[in-house]
Protein backbone atom coordinates (compact mmCIF):
# COMPACT_ATOMS: atom_id res chain seq x y z
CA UNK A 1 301.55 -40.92 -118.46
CA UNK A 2 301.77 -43.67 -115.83
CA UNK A 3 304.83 -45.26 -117.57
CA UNK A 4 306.35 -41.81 -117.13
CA UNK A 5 305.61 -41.88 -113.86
CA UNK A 6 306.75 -45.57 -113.22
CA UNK A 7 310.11 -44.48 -115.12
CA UNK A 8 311.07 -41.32 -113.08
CA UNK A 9 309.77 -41.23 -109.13
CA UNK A 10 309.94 -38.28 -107.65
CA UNK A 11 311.34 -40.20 -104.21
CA UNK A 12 313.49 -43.14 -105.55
CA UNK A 13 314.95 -41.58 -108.83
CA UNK A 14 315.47 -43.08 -112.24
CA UNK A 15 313.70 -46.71 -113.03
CA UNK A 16 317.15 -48.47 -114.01
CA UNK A 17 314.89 -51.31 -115.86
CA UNK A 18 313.13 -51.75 -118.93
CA UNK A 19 309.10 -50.34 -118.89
CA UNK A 20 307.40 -50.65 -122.65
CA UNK A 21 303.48 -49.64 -123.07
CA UNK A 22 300.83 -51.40 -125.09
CA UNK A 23 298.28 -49.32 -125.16
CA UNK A 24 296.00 -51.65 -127.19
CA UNK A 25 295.67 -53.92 -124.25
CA UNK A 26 296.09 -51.64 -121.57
CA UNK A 27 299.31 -53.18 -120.20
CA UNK A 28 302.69 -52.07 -118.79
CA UNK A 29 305.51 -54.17 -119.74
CA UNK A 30 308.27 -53.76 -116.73
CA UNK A 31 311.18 -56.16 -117.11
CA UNK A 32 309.19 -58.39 -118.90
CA UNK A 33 306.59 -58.44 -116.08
CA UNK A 34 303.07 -57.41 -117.54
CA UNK A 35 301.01 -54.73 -115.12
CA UNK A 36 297.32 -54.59 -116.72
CA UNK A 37 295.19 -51.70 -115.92
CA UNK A 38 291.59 -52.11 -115.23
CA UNK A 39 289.04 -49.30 -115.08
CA UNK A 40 285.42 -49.37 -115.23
CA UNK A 41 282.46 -46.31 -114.73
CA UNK A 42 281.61 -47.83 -111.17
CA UNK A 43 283.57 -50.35 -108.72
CA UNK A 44 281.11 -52.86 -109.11
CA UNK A 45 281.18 -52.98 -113.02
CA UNK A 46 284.82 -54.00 -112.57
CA UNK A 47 285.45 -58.00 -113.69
CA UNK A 48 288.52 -59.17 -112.09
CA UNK A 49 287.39 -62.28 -112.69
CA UNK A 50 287.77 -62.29 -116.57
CA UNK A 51 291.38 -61.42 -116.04
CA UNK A 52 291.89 -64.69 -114.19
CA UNK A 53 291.65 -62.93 -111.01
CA UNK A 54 290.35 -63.78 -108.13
CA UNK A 55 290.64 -63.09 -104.10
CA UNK A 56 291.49 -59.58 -104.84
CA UNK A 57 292.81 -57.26 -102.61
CA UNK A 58 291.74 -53.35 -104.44
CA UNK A 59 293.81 -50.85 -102.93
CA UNK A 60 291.56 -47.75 -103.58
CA UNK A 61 293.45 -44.40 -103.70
CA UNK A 62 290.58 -42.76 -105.40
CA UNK A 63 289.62 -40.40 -102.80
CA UNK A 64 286.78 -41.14 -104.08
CA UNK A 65 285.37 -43.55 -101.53
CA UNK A 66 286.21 -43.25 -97.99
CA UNK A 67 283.35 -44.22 -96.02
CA UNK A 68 282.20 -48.06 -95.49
CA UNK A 69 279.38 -48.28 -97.25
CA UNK A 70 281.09 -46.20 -100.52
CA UNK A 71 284.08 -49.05 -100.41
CA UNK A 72 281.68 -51.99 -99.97
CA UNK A 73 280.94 -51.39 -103.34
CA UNK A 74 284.22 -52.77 -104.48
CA UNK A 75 283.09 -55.98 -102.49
CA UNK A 76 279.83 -56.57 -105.36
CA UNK A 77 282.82 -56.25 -108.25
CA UNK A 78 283.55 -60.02 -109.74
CA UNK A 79 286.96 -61.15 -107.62
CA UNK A 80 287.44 -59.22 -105.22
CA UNK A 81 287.55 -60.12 -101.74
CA UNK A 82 289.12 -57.30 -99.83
CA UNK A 83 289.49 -53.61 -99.65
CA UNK A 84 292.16 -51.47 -98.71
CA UNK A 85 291.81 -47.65 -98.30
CA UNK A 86 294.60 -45.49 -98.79
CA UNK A 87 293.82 -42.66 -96.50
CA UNK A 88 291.29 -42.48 -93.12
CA UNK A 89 288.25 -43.81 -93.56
CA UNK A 90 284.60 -43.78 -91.75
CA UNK A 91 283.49 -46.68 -90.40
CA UNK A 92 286.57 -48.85 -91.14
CA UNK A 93 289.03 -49.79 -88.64
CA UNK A 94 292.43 -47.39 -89.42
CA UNK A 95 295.28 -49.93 -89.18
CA UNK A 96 299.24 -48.92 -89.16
CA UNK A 97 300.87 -52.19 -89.35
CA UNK A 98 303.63 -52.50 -86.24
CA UNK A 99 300.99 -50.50 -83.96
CA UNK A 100 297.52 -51.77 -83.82
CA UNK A 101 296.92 -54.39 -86.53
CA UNK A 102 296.00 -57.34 -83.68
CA UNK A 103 293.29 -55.07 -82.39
CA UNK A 104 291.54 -55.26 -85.43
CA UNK A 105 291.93 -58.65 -86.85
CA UNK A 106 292.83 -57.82 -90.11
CA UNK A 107 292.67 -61.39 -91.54
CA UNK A 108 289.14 -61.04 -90.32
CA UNK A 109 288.02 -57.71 -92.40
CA UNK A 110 286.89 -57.35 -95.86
CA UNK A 111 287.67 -53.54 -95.72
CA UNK A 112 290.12 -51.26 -93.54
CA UNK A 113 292.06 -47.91 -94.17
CA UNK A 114 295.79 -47.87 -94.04
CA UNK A 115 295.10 -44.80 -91.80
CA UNK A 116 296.69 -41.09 -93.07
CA UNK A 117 300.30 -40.71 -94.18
CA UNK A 118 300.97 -38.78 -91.03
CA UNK A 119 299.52 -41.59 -88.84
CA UNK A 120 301.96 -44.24 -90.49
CA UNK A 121 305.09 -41.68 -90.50
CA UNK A 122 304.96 -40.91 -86.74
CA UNK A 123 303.46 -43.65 -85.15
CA UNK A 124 305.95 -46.32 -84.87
CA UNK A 125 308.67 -43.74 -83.57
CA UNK A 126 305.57 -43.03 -80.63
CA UNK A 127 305.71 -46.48 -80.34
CA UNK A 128 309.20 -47.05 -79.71
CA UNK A 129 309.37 -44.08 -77.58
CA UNK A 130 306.29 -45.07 -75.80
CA UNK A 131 307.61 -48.48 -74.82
CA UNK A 132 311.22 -47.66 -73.96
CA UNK A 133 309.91 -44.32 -71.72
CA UNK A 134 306.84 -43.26 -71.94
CA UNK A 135 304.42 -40.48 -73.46
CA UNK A 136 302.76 -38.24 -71.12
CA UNK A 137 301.96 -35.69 -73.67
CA UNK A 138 302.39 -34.99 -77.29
CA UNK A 139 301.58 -32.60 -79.92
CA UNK A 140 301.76 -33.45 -84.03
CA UNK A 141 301.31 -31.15 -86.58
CA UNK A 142 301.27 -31.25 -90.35
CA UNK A 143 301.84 -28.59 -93.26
C-alpha cells in the first residue's frame, strides 16, 4: 500500500522514478535509495539503534500522541533524540518555521508540534502582511 501511495500522490502526480518493495525486510527501494519501515506495539519498544541509527528525529503523525507526556515516550525508544508532532500539541511549544521558531529555541527542545496545517498555510502570508501594513483584525476559518 505505501509504495502505491509513494508512486501516485494525490498533490504532485505520478512518481517518474523507480520504487520496488521487499517485503521480507520491510524496505522500499526508491531509485536505488532503501526507505526501511520500523514499527513496534509501543514507541518505546522501538530500536533505532539496531538499524544503525542514532540522534533520531521521529516525526509522529499517529494522532495517536499529542500531549507531552504521550510523545516523551518516543524519547525512552533506543536512538532517538527528538520529537516532532505533526499536528497541535499540549504542552509542546507549536512552531511554524518563518514565524516563531526563535521564540522557542528549537535546537533547545527534545519535542515540539509543527502546529496545524491551517496554522502553517496562513501564517506566513499574516506575516508578510503584518510587517509590510499591519493587522488590526482578522478572522480564519476552515472547512
Amino acid at each position: 500500500k505505501r509504495a502505491a501511495l509513494f508512486r501516485n500522490d494525490s498533490v504532485h502526480g505520478e512518481f517518474k522514478g523507480i520504487v520496488q518493495v521487499d517485503v521480507e525486510n520491510q524496505v522500499l527501494i526508491v531509485n536505488g535509495q532503501i526507505i526501511r519501515f520500523i514499527s513496534a506495539k509501543s514507541p518505546e519498544a522501538a530500536n533505532y539503534s539496531s538499524y544503525g541509527i542514532k540522534n533520531a528525529l521521529v516525526i509522529d503523525s499517529t494522532g495517536a500522541f499529542r500531549t507531552k507526556d504521550a510523545l516523551s515516550r518516543h524519547l525512552k525508544a533506543e536512538g532517538v533524540e527528538k520529537v516532532l508532532l505533526t499536528a497541535p500539541g499540549s504542552g509542546v511549544p507549536n512552531v511554524v518555521y518563518g514565524i516563531n521558531e526563535k521564540e522557542f529555541g528549537v535546537d533547545e527542545q527534545n519535542i515540539w508540534s509543527a502546529a496545524s496545517c491551517t496554522t502553517n498555510a496562513i501564517s506566513p502570508i499574516l506575516k508578510v502582511i503584518s510587517d509590510f501594513y499591519g493587522i488590526e483584525k482578522g478572522h480564519i476559518e476552515t472547512i
